[in-house]
N, C-alpha and C. Protein backbone atom coordinates (compact mmCIF):
# COMPACT_ATOMS: atom_id res chain seq x y z
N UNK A 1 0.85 -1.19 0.00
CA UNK A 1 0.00 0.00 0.00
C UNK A 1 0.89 1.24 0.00
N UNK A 2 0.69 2.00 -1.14
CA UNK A 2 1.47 3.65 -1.08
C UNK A 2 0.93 4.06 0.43
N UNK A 3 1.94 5.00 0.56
CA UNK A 3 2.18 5.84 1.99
C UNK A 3 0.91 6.98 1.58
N UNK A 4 0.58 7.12 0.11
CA UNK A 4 -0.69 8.34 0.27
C UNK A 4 -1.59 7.93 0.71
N UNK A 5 -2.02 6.74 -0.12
CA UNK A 5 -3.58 5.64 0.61
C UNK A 5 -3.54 5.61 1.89
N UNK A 6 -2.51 5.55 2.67
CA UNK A 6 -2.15 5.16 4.28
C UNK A 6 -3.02 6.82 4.89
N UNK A 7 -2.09 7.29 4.02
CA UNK A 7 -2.88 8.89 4.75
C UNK A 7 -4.35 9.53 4.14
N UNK A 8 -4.83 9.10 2.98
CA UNK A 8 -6.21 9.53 2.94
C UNK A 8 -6.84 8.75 3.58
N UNK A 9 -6.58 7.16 4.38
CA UNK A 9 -7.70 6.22 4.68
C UNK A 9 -7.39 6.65 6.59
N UNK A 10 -6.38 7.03 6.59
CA UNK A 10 -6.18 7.81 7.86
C UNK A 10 -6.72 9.08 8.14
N UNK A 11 -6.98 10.03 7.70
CA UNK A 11 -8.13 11.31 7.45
C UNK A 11 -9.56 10.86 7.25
N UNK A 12 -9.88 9.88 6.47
CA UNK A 12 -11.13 9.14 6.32
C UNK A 12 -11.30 8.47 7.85
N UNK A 13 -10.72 8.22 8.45
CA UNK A 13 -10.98 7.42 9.86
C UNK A 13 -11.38 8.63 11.04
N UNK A 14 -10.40 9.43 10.80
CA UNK A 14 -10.21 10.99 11.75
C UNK A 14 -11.86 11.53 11.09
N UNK A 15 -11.91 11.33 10.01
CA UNK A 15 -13.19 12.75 10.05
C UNK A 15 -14.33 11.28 10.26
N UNK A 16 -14.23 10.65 10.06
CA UNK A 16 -15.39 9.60 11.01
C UNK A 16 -15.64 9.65 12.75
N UNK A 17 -14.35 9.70 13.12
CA UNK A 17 -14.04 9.82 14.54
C UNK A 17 -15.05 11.32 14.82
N UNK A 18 -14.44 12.04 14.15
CA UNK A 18 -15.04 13.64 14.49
C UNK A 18 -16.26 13.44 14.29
N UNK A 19 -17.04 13.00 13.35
CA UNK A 19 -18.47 12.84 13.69
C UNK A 19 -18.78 12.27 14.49
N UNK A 20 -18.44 11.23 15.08
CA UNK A 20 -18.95 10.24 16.30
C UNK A 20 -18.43 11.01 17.44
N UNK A 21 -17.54 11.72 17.15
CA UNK A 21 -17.36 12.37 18.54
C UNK A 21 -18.60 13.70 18.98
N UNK A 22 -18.70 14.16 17.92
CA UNK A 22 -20.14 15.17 17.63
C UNK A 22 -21.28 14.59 18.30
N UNK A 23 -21.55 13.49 17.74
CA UNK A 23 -22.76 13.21 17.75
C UNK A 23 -22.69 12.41 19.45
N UNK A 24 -21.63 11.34 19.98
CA UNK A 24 -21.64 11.23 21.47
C UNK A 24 -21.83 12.40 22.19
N UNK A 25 -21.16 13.57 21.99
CA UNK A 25 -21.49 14.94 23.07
C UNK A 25 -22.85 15.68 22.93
N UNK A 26 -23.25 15.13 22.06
CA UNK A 26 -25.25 15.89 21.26
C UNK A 26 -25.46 15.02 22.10
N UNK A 27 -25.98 13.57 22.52
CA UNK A 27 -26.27 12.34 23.01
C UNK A 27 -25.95 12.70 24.36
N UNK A 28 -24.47 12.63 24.84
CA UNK A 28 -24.37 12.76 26.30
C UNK A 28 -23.82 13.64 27.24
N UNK A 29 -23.24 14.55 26.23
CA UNK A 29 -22.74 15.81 26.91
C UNK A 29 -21.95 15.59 27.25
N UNK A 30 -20.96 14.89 27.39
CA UNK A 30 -19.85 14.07 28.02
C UNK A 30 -19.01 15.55 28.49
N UNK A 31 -18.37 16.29 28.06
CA UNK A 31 -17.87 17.62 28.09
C UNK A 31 -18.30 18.80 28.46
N UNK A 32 -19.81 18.92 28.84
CA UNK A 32 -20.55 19.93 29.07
C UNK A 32 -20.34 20.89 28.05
N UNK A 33 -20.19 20.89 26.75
CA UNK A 33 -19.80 21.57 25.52
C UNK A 33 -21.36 22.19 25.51
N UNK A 34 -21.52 23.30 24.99
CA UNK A 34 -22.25 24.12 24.49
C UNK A 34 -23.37 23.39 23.53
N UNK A 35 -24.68 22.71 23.58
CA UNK A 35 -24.71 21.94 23.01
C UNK A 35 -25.31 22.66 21.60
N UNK A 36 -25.85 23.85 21.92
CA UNK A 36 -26.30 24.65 20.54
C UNK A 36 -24.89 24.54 19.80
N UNK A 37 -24.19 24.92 20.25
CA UNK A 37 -22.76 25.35 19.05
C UNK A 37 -22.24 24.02 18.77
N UNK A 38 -22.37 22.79 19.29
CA UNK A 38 -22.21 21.98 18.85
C UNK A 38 -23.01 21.16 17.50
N UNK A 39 -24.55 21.38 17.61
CA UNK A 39 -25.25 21.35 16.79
C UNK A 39 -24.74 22.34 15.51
N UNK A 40 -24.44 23.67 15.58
CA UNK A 40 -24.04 24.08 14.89
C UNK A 40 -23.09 23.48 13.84
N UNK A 41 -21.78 23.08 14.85
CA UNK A 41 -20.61 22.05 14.14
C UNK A 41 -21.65 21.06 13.17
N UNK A 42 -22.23 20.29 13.79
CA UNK A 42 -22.84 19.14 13.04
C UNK A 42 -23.37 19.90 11.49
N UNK A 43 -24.07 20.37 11.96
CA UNK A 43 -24.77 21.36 10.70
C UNK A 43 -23.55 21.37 9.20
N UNK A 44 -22.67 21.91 10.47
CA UNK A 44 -21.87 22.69 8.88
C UNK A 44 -21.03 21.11 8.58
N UNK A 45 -21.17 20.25 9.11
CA UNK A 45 -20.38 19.16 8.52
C UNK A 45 -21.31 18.40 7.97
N UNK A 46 -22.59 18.24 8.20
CA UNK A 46 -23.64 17.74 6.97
C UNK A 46 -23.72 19.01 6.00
N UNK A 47 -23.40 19.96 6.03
CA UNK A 47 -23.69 20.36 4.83
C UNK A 47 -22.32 20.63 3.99
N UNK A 48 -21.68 20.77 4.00
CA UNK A 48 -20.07 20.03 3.72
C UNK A 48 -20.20 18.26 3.09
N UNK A 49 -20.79 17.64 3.90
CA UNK A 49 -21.31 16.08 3.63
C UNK A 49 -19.88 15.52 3.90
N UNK A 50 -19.65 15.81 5.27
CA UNK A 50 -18.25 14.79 5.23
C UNK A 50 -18.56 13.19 5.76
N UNK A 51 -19.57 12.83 6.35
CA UNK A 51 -19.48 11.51 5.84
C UNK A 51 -19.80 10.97 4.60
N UNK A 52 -19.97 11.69 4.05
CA UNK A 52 -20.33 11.52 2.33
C UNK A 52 -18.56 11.30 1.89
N UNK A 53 -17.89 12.37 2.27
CA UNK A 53 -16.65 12.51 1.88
C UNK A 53 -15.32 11.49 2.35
N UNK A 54 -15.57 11.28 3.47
CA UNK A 54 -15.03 10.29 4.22
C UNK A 54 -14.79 8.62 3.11
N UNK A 55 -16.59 8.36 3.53
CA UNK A 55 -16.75 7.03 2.49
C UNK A 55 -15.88 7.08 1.20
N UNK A 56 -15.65 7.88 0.61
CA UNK A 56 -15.14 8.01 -0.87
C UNK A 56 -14.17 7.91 -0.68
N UNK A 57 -13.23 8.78 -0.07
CA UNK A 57 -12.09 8.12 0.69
C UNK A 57 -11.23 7.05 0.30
N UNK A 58 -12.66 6.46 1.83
CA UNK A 58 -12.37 5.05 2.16
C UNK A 58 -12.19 4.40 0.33
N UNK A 59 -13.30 4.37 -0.18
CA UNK A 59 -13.38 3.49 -1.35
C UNK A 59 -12.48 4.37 -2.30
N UNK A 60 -12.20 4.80 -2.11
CA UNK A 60 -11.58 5.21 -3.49
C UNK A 60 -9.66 5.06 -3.52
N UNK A 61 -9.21 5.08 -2.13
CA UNK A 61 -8.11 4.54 -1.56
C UNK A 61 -7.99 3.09 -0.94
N UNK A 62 -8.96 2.04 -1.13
CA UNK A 62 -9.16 0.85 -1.00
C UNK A 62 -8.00 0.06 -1.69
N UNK A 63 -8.27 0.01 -3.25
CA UNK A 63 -6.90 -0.87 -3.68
C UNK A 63 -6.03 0.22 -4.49
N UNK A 64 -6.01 1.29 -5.26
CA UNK A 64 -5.44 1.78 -6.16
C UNK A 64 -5.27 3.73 -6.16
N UNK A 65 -4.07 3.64 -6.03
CA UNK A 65 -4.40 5.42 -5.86
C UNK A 65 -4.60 6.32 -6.68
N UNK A 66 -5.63 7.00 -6.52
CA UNK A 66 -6.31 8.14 -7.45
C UNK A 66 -5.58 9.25 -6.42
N UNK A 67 -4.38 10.21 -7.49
CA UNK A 67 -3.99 11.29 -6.35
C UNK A 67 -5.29 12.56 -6.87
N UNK A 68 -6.14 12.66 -7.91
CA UNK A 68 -6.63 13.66 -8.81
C UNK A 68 -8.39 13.70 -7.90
N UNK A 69 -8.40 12.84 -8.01
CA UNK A 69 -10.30 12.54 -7.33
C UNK A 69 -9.57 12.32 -5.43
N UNK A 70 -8.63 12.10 -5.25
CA UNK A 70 -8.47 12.49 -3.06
C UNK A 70 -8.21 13.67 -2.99
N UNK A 71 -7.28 14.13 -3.83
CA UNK A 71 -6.77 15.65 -3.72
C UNK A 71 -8.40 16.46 -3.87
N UNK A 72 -8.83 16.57 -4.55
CA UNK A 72 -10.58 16.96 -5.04
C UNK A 72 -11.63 17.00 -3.44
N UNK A 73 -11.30 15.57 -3.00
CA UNK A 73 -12.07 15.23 -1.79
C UNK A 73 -11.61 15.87 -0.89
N UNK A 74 -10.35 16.04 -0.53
CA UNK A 74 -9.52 16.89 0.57
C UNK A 74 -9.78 17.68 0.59
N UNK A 75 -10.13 18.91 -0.77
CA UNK A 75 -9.92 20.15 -0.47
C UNK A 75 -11.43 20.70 -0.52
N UNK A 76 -12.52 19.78 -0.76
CA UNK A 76 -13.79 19.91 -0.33
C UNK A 76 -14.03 19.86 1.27
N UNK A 77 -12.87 18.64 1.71
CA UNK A 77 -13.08 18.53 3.16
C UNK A 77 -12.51 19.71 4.12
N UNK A 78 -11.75 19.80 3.24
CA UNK A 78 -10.73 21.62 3.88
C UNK A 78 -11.55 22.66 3.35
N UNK A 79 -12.40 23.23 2.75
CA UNK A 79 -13.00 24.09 3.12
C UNK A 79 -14.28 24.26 4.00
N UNK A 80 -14.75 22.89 4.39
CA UNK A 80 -15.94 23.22 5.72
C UNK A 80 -15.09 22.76 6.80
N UNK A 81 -13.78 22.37 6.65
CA UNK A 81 -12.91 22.62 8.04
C UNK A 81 -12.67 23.38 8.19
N UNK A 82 -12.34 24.70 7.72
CA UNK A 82 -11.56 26.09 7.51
C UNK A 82 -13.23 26.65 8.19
N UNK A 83 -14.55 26.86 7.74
CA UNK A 83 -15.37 27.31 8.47
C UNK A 83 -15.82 26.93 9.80
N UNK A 84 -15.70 25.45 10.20
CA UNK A 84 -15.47 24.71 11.92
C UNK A 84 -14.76 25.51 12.76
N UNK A 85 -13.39 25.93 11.84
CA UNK A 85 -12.56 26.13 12.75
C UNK A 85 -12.25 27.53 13.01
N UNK A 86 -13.17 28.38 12.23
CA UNK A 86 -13.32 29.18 12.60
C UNK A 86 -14.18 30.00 13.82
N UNK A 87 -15.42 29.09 13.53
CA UNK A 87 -16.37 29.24 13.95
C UNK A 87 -16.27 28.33 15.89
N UNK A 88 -15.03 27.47 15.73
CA UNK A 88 -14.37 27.16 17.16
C UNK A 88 -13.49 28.08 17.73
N UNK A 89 -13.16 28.78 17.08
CA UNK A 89 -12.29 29.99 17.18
C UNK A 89 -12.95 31.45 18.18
N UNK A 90 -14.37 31.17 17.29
CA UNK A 90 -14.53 32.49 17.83
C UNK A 90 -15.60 31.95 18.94
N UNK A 91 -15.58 31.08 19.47
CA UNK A 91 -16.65 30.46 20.39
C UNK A 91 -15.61 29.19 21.49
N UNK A 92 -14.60 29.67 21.36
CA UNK A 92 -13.39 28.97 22.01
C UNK A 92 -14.01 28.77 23.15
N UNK A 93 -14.25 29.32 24.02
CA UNK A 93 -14.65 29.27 25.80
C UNK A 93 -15.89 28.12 25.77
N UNK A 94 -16.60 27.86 24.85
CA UNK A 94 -17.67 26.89 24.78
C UNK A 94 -17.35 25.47 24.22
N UNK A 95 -15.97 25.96 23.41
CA UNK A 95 -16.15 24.59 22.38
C UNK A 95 -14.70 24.17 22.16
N UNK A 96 -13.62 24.64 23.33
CA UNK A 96 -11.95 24.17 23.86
C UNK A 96 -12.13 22.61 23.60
N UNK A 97 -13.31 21.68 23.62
CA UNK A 97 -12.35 20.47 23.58
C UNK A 97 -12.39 19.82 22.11
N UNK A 98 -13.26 20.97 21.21
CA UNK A 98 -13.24 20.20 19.98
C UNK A 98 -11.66 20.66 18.81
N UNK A 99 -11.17 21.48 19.97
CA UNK A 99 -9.67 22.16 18.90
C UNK A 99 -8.44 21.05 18.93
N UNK A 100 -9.10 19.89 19.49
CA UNK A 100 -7.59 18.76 19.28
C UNK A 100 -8.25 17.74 18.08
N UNK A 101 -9.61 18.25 17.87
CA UNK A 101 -9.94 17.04 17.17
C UNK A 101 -9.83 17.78 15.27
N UNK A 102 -9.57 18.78 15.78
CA UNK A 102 -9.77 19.74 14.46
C UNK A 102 -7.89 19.91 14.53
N UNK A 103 -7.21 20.20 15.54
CA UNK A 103 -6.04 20.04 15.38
C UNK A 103 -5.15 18.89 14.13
N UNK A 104 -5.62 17.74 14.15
CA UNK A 104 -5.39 16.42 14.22
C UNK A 104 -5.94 16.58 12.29
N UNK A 105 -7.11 16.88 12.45
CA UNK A 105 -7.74 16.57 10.84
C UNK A 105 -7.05 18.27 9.77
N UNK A 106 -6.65 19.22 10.64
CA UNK A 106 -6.27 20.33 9.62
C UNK A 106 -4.94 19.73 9.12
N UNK A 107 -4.43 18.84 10.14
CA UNK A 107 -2.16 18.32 10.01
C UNK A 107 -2.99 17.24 8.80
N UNK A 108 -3.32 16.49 9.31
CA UNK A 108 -4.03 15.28 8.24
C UNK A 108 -4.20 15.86 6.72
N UNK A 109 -5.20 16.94 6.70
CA UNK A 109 -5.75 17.50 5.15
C UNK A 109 -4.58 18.21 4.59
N UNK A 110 -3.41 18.32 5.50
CA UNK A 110 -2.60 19.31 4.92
C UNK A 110 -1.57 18.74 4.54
N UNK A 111 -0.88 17.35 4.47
CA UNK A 111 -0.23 16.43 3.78
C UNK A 111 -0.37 16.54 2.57
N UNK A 112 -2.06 16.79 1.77
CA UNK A 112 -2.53 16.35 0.66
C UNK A 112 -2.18 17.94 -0.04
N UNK A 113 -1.58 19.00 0.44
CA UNK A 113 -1.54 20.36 -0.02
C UNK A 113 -0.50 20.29 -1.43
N UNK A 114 -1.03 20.75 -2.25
CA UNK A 114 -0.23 20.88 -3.46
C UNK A 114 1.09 22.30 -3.41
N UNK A 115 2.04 21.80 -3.35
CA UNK A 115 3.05 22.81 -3.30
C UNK A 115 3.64 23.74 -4.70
């Protein structure tokens, strides 16, 4: 397996994680996170469609690497990260524990950056 597949099916796992991590703190609050602004997050990542984006990913880095259609997916996934993380930015005091999980997926999407 190329070392790229390793890292889009590794970003595909991370932005899965980030939804399940979303959707456990909507569910149980585990964090006492803000739960409106958390809903918010959710929002802008269904409308982004990153588990839409994720899956493709997955399948599309399964056996054979497409760098033209991940690079495409990445930078769809990097621009409703770039609005998350803004929008964690300016609501920091409510929503501190979601900046390691956004930490983690901006280093991830940014491997795939065309130089």
């Amino acid at each position: 397996m190329k070392p790229e597949m390793q890292k889009a099916t590794l970003l595909a796992e991370n932005i899965r994680d980030f939804l399940t991590f979303l959707n456990k703190n909507l569910d149980n609050n585990i964090f006492y996170l803000d739960t409106d602004k958390l809903k918010q997050i959710k929002l802008i990542a269904e409308d982004y469609k990153f588990h839409i984006l994720s899956d493709e990913l997955f399948r599309i880095n399964r056996f054979v690497w497409d760098p033209k259609y991940t690079n495409y997916l990445v930078d769809r996934f990097a621009k409703g990260l770039t609005i998350i993380d803004e929008y964690v930015q300016r609501n920091y005091n409510s929503l501190f524990m979601v900046t390691g999980r956004l930490y983690t997926l901006k280093n991830l999407s940014a491997l795939f950056s065309k130089d």
